[in-house]
Protein backbone atom coordinates (compact mmCIF):
# COMPACT_ATOMS: atom_id res chain seq x y z
CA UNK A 1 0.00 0.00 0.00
CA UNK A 2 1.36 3.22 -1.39
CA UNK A 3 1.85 6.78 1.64
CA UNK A 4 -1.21 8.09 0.16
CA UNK A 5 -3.52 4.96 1.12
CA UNK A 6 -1.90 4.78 4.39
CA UNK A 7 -3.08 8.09 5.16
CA UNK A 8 -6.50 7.17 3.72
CA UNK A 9 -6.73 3.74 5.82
CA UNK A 10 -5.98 6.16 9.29
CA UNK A 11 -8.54 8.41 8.22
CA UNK A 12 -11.00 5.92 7.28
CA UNK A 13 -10.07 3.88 10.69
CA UNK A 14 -11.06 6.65 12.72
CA UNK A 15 -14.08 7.94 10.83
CA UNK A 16 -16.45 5.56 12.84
CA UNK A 17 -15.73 7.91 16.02
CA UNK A 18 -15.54 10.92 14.77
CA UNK A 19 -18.96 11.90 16.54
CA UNK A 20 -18.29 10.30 20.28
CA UNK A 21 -18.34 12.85 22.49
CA UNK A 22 -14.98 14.00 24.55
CA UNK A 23 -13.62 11.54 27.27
CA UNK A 24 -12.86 12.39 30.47
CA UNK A 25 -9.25 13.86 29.86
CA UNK A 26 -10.34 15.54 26.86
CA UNK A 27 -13.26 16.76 28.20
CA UNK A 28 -11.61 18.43 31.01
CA UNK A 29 -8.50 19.51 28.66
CA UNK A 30 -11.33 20.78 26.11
CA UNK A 31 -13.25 23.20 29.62
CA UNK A 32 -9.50 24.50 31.00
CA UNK A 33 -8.39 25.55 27.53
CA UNK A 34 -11.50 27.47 26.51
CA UNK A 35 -11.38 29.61 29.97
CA UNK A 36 -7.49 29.96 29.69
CA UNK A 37 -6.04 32.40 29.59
CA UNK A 38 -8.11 34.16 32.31
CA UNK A 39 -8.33 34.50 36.32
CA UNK A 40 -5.18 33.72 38.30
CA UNK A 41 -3.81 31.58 40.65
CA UNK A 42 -1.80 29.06 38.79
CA UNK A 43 -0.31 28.38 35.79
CA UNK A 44 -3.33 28.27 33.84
CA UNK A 45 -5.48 30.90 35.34
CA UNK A 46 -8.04 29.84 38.07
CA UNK A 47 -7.86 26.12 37.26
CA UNK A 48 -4.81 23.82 38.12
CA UNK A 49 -3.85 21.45 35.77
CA UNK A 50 -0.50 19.18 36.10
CA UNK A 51 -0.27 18.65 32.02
CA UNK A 52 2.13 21.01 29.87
CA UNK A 53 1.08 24.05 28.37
CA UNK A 54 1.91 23.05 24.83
CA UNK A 55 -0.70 20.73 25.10
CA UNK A 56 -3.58 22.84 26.60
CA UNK A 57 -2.59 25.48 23.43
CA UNK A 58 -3.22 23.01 21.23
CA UNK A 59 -7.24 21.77 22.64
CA UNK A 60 -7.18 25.98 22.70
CA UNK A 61 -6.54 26.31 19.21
CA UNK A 62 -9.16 22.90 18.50
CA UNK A 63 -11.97 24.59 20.16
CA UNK A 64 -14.95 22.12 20.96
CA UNK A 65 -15.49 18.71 20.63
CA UNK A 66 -15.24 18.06 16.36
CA UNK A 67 -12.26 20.87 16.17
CA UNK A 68 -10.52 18.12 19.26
CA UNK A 69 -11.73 14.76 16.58
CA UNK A 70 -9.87 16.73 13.72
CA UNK A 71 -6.83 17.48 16.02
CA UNK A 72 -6.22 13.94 16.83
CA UNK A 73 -6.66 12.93 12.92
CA UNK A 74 -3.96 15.51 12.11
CA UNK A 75 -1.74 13.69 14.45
CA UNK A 76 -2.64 10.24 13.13
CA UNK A 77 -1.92 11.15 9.50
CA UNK A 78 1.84 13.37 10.62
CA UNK A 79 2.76 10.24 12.49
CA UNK A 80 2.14 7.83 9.08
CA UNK A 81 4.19 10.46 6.93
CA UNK A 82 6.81 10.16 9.47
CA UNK A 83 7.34 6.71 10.79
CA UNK A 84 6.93 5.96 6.85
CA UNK A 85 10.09 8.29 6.00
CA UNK A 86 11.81 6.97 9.23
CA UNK A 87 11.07 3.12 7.81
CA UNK A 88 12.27 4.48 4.61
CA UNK A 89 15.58 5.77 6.08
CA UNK A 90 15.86 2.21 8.32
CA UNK A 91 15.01 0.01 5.60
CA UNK A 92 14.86 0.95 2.23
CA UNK A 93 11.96 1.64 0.17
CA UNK A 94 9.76 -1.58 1.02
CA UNK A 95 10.10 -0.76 4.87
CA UNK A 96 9.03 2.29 4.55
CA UNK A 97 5.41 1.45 3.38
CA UNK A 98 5.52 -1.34 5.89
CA UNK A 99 6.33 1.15 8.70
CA UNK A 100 3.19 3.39 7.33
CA UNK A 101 0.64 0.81 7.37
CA UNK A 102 1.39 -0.31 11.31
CA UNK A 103 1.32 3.15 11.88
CA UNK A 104 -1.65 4.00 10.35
CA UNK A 105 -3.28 0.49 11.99
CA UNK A 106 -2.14 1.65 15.50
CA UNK A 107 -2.72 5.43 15.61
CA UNK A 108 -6.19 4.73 14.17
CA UNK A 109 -6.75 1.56 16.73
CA UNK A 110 -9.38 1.43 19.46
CA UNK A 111 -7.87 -0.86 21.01
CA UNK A 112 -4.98 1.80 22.17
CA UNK A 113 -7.62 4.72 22.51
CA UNK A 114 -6.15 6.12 19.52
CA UNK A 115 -8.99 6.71 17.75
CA UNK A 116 -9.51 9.97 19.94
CA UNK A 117 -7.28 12.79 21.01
CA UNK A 118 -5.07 11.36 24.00
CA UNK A 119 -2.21 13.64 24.81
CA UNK A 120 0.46 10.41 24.04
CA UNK A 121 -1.04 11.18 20.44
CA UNK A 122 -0.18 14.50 19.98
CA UNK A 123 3.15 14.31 21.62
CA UNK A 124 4.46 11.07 19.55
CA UNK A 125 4.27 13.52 16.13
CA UNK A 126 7.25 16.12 17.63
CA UNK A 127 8.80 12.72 18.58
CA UNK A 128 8.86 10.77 16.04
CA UNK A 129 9.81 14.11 13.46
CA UNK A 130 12.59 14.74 15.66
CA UNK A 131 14.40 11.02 15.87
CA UNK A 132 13.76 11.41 11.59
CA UNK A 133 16.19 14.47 11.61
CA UNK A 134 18.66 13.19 13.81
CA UNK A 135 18.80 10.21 11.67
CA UNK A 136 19.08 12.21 8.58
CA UNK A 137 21.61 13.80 10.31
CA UNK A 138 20.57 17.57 9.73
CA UNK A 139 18.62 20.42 11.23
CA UNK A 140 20.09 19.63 14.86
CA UNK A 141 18.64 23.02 16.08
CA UNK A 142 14.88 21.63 15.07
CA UNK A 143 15.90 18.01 16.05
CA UNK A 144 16.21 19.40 19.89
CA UNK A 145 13.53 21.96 19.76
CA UNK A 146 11.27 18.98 18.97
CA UNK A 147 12.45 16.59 21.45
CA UNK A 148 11.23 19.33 24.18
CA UNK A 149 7.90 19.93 22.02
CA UNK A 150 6.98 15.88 23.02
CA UNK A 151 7.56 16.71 26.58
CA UNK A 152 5.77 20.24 26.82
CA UNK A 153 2.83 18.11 25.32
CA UNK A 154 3.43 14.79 27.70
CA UNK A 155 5.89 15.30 30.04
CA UNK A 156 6.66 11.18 30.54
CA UNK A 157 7.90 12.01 26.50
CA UNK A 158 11.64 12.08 27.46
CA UNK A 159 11.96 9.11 24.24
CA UNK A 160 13.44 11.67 21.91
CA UNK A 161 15.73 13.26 24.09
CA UNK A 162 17.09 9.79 25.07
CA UNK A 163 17.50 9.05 21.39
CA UNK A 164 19.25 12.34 20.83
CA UNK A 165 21.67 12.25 23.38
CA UNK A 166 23.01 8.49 21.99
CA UNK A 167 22.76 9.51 18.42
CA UNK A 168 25.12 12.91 19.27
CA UNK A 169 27.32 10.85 21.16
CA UNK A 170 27.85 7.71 18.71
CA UNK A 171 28.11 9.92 15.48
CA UNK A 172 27.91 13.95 15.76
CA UNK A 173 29.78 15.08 18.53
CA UNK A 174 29.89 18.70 17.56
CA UNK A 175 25.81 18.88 16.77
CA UNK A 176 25.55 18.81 20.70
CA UNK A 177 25.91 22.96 20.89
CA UNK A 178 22.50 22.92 18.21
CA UNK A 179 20.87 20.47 19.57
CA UNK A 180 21.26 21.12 23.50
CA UNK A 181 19.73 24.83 22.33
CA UNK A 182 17.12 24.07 20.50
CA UNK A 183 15.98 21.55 23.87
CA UNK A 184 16.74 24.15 26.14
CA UNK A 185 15.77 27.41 25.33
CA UNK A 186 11.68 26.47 24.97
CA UNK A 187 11.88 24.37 28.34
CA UNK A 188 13.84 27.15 30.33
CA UNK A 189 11.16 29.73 28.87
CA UNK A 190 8.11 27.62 30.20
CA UNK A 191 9.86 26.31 33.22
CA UNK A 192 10.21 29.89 34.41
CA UNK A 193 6.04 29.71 34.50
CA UNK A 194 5.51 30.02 38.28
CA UNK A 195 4.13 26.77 39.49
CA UNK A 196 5.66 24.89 36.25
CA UNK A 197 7.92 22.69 38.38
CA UNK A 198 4.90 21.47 40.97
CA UNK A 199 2.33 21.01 38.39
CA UNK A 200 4.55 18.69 36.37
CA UNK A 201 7.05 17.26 38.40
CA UNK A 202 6.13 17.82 42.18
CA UNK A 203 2.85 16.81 42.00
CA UNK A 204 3.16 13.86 40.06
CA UNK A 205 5.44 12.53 42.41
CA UNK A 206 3.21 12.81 45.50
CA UNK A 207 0.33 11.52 42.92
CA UNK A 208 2.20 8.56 42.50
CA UNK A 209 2.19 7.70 46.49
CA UNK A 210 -1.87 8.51 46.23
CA UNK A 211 -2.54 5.57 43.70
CA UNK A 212 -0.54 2.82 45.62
CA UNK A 213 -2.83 3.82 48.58
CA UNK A 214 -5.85 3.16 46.55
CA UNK A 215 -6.79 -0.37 47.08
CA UNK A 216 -5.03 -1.59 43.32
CA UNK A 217 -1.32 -2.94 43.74
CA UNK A 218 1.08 -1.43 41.58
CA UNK A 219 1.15 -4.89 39.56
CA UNK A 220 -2.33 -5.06 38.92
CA UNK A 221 -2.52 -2.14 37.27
CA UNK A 222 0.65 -2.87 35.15
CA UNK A 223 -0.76 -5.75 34.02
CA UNK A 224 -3.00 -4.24 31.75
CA UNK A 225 -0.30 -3.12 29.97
CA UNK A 226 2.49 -5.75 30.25
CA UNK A 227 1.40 -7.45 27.26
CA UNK A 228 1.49 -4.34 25.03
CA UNK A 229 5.10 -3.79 26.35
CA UNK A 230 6.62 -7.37 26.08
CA UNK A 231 5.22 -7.47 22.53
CA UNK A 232 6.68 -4.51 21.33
CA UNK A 233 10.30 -5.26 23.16
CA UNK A 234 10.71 -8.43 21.33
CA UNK A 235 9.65 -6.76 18.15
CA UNK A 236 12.08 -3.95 18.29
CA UNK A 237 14.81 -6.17 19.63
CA UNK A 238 14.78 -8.66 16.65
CA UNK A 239 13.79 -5.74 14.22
CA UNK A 240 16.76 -3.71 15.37
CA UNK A 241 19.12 -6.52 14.96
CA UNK A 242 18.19 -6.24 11.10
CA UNK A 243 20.27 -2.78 11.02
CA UNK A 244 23.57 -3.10 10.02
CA UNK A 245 24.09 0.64 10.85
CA UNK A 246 24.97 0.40 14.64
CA UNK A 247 24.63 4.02 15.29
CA UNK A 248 21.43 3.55 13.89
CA UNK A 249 20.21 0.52 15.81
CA UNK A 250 21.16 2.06 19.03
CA UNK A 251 19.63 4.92 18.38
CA UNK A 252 16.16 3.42 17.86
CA UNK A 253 16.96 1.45 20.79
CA UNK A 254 17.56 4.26 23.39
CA UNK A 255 14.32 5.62 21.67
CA UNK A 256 12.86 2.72 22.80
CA UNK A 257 13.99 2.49 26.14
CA UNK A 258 12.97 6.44 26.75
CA UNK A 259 9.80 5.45 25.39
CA UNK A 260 9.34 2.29 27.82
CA UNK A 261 10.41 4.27 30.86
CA UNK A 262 7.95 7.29 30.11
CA UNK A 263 4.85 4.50 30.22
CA UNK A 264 6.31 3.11 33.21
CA UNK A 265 6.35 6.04 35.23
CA UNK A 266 2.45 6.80 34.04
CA UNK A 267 0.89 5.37 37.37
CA UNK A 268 -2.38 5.13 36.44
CA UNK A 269 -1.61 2.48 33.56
CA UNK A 270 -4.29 3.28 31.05
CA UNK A 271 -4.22 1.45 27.25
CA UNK A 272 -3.33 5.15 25.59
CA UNK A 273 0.33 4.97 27.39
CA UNK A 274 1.36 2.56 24.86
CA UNK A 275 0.60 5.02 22.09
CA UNK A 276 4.43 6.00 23.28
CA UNK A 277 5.94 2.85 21.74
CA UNK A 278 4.06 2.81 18.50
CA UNK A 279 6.32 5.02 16.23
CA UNK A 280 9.51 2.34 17.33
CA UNK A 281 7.93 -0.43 17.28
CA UNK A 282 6.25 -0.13 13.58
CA UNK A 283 10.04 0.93 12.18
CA UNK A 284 11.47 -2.11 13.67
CA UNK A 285 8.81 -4.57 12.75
CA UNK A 286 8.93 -2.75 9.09
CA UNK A 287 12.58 -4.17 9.38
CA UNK A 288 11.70 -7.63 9.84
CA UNK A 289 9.83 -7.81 6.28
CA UNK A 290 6.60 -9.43 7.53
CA UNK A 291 5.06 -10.95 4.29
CA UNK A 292 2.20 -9.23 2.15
CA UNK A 293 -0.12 -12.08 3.48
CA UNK A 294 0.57 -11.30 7.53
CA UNK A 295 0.31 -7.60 6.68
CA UNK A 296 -3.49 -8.05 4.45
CA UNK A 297 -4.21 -10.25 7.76
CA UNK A 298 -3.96 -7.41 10.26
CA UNK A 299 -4.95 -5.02 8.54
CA UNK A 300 -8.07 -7.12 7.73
CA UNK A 301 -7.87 -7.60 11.78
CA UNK A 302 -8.34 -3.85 12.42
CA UNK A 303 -10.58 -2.97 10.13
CA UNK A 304 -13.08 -5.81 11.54
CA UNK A 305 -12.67 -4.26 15.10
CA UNK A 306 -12.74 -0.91 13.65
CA UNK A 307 -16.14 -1.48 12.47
CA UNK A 308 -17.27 -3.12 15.77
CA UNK A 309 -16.40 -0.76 17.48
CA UNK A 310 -17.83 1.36 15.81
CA UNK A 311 -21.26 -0.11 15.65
CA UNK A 312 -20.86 -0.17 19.63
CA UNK A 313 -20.28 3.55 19.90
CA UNK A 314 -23.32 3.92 17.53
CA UNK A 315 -25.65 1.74 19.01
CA UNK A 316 -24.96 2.06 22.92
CA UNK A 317 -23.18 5.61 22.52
CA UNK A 318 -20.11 6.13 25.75
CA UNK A 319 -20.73 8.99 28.44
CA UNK A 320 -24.55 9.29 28.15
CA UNK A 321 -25.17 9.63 31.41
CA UNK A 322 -21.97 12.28 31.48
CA UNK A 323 -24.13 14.05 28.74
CA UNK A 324 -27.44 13.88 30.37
CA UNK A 325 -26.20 15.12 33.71
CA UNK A 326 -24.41 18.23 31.41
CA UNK A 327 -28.21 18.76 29.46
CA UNK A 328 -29.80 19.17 32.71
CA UNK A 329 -27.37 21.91 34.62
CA UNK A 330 -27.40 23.38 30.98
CA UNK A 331 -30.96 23.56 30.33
CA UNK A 332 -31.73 24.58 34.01
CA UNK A 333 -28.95 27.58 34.45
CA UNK A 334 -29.17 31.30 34.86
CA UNK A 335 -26.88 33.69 33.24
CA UNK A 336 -23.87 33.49 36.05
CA UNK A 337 -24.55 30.31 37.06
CA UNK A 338 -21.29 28.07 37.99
CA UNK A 339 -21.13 24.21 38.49
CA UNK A 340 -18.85 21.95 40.19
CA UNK A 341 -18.71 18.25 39.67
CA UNK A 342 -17.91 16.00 43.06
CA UNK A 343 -15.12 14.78 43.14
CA UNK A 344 -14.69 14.84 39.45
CA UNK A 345 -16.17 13.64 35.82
CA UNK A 346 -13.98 16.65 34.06
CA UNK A 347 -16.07 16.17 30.60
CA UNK A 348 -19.29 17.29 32.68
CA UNK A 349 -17.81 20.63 33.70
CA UNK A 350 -16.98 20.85 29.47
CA UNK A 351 -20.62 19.31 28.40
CA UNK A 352 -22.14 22.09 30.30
CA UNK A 353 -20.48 25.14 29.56
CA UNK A 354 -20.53 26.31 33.18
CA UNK A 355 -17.64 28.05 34.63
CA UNK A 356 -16.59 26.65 38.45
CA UNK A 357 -14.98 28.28 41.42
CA UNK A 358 -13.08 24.94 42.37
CA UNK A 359 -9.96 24.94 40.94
CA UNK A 360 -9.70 21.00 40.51
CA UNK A 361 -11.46 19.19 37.91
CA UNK A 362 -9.99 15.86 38.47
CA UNK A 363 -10.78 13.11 41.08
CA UNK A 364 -6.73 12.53 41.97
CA UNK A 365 -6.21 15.92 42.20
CA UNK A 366 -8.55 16.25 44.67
CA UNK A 367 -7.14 13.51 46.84
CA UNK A 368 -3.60 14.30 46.24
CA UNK A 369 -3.35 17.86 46.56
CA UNK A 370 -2.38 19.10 50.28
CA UNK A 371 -5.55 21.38 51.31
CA UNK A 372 -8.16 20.48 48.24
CA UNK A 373 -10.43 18.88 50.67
CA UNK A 374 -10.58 22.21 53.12
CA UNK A 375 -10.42 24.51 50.34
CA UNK A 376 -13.64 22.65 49.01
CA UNK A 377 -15.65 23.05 51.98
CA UNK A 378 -14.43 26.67 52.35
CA UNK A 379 -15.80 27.12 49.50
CA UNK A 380 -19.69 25.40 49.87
CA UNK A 381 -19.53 27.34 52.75
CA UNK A 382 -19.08 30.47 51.23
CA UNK A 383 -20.95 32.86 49.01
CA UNK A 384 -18.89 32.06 46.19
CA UNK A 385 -19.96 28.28 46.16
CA UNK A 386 -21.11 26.77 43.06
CA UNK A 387 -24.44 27.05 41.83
CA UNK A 388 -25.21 23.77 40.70
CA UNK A 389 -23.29 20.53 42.15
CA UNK A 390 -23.74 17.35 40.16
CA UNK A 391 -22.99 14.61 42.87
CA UNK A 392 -20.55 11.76 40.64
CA UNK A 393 -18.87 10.78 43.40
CA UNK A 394 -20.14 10.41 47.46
CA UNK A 395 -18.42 12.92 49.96
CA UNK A 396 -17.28 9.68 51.03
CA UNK A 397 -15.47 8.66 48.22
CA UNK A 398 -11.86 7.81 48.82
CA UNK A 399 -11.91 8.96 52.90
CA UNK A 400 -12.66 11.90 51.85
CA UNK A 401 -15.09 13.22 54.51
CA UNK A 402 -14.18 10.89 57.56
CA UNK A 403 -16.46 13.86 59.43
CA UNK A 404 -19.01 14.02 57.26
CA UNK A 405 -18.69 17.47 57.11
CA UNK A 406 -18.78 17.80 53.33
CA UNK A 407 -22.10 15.60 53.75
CA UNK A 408 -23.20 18.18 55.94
CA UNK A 409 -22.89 21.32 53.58
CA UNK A 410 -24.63 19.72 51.38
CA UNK A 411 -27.33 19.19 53.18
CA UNK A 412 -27.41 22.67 54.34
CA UNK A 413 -26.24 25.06 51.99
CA UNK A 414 -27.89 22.78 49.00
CA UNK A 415 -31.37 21.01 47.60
CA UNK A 416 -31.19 17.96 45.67
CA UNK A 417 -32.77 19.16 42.42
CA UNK A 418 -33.36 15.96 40.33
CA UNK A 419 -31.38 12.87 39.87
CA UNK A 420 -30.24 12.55 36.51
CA UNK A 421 -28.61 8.95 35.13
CA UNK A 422 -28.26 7.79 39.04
CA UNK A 423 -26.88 10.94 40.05
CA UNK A 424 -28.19 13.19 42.67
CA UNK A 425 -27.43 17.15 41.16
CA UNK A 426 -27.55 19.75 43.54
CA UNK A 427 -29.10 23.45 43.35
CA UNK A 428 -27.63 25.99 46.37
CA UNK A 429 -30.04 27.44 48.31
C-alpha cells in the first residue's frame, strides 16, 4: 500500500468515532483551555492542571469537541508520513510502506484509545519528526527543539531526548551545541512559569504515592499493559538486529527504552500509554519484512474491530449519562450560574459550559493535593460556592469526609434538584 492509502486507511479507521463525544481527559483539557487564559492563581489561570502548556494550546486552538476529533486525525496522518520516511531511512523503500501501514493500523486503533485525542497522540508527532532528523543527520537546532515539544505536550515524553543524546554521542559530537539549544531554550522559557515545576514534576510525584494507597497494587494495574510492552520489546529487539548501521540501531533502541520508561512512570496504567511505543515499534517490525499475506491479515484484523467498534459507539453511545447530567445543569442555568462536579467527571464541567470556582477538575487531584479537601468546603460554605453541584462521586469517596462534614454542607447550603442517570445534582439554596 502506497503513503497516500496509508493516510486514507488512518482516516478511514477513525471515521467511525468521529462523533463520540470528549472523554474524560479531553473533556476536562477541552473546559480548562477554553477559559485559559483568564483568572489567576496558577499556571493556567483559576484552574490547576499538572499537564504542559503546549498541550492545553493546542485543545485551545481545536476549540470544541469536532475541532478536538480533527486534532487527533492531524496527528494520526503526521505520524504515518513520518514513521513511513523513518522506515524508509531504516530500511529501504519496502520498509518504509511497511512502517506506514502499522502506523496507520495503530494510531487509528481502538484498542490503544487512539482513535480519539489522548495527549500520548499529539506528543508522539514532535517525537517521532525529531528522531527522523537526527537520523538524517541535519537540522540539529529543530531536532532538539522537537524533542522538548513531546515533553511540553506529555511530560513522561523524554523518548526523543534519550534518542538524541546516543545519536550525538555515537556519530555527531559537535551537533551537541545545536541540539542542547534548540531543547533548552523552549523548556527554560516555560519552566520559568511560576508553578511549572509542581504542576509537572512535584505533584506527580506525590500523585504517585496517592494511587498505591488506593486499594489496586502497583502490579495489577501494570498488568493491563504488560502485554502491550513485552510485545513490542521483542519486536524492536529482533527488528533492530536487522540494522547493520549500529549508530542507527542504538539509536532506535535508546528511543525505545525512553519510550518504555515514560509509560512506566504513568501510574495510572491506562491502554493510551502505549501510544508511546508505537512510532519504534512499527520501524522495527517494518525491518523484519513481515510478508504481504501477515500484513493483508492485520490489517483485515483492524478494520473488523474498527467497524465493531464502531457499531458499539453507535448503538450504545459512551458517556450518556456524562451528557445527560451536562443537558440538565445546561438547560436549568441562569446567566452566572457556575457548576462543580464532586469529586470529578472533568467532561461534565466541558458538556455544560458552566464556569466553576473549584480549581480542581480531576478526582486525583482532589485527593492528592495538600488542602483540596478544606479549600472545598471553604468554599460550599461560602458565598462564592457553586451554583449547581452534580454529585458523581459520594463525599465519602476515597476517605474523603471521615467527618461528614462535606455531607453536611450539602445538606445545608444545597437542595437535591433531580437525579439525573443515578446521580443526585444539587441546586444551592
Amino acid at each position: 500500500m502506497g503513503l497516500a492509502g496509508c493516510v486514507l486507511l488512518a482516516l478511514a479507521l477513525r471515521a467511525p468515532y468521529a462523533g463520540v463525544a470528549l472523554g474524560r481527559d479531553e473533556g476536562g483539557l477541552a473546559f480548562i483551555a477554553r477559559q485559559w487564559p483568564g483568572g489567576h492563581g496558577s499556571l493556567y489561570g483559576a484552574y490547576w492542571l499538572d499537564r504542559p502548556p503546549l498541550l492545553v494550546a493546542l485543545f485551545k486552538l481545536a476549540g470544541g469537541a469536532p475541532g478536538v476529533r480533527v486534532l487527533g486525525a492531524l496527528a494520526a496522518v503526521a505520524l504515518v508520513l513520518a514513521v513511513g520516511a523513518l522506515g524508509r531511512e531504516a530500511g529501504g523503500e519496502r520498509a518504509g510502506r511497511v512502517a506506514a501501514l502499522l502506523a496507520a493500523l495503530l494510531t487509528s486503533s481502538v484498542v490503544l484509545g487512539a482513535v480519539f485525542t489522548p495527549a500520548e497522540l499529539l506528543a508522539a508527532v514532535p517525537s517521532t519528526v525529531s528522531v527522523l532528523l537526527l537520523v538524517r543527520g541535519r537540522h540539529l537546532l529543530a531536532a532538539g527543539l522537537l524533542a522538548a515539544a513531546a515533553l511540553l505536550i506529555k511530560q513522561s515524553f523524554v523518548d526523543a531526548g534519550v534518542a538524541g543524546m546516543v545519536f550525538l554521542a555515537l556519530r555527531r559530537p559537535r551537533g551537541w551545541p545545536a541540539y542542547v539549544a534548540g531543547a533548552v531554550i523552549p523548556l527554560a522559557l516555560v519552566a520559568s512559569l511560576p508553578g511549572f515545576a509542581d504542576a509537572l514534576v512535584g505533584f506527580r510525584l506525590h500523585a504517585l504515592g496517592t494511587l498505591e494507597g488506593s486499594g489496586i497494587p502497583l502490579p495489577q494495574r501494570l498488568a493491563h499493559l504488560a502485554p502491550g510492552l513485552v510485545a513490542a520489546a521483542v519486536v524492536v529487539a529482533f527488528g533492530l538486529r536487522r540494522l547493520r548501521d549500529r549508530t542507527l540501531a542504538w539509536t532506535l533502541a535508546a528511543w525505545f527504552a525512553g519510550a518504555a520508561a515514560g509509560v512506566l512512570a504513568g501510574g495510572s496504567y491506562w491502554p493510551h500509554y502505549l501510544i508511546e511505543l508505537v512510532p519504534v515499534t512499527c520501524v522495527a517490525a517494518a525491518l523484519l519484512r513481515p510478508p504481504a499475506r501477515v500484513l493483508a491479515a492485520v490489517t483485515a484484523l483492524s478494520a473488523a474491530i474498527a467497524i465493531a467498534g464502531g457499531l458499539a459507539v453507535h448503538i450504545h453511545p459512551p458517556y450518556r449519562a456524562e451528557r445527560a447530567a451536562a443537558r440538565y445543569v445546561r438547560a436549568h442555568a441562569r446567566p452566572g450560574d457556575t457548576q462543580y462536579v464532586m469529586y470529578a467527571r472533568a467532561n461534565v464541567l466541558d458538556a455544560a459550559g458552566l464556569p466553576s470556582p473549584y480549581p480542581y477538575a480531576w478526582s486525583l487531584m482532589v485527593r492528592a493535593r495538600p488542602g483540596a479537601v478544606a479549600q472545598l468546603r471553604r468554599l460550599l460554605a461560602s458565598p462564592r460556592r457553586p451554583t449547581w453541584i452534580v454529585g458523581w462521586q459520594a463525599p465519602g469517596r476515597w476517605g474523603l469526609d471521615p467527618g461528614g462534614r462535606t455531607a453536611h454542607l450539602l445538606t445545608t447550603r444545597y437542595r437535591r434538584a433531580a437525579i439525573v442517570a443515578g446521580h443526585p445534582i444539587y441546586r444551592a439554596r
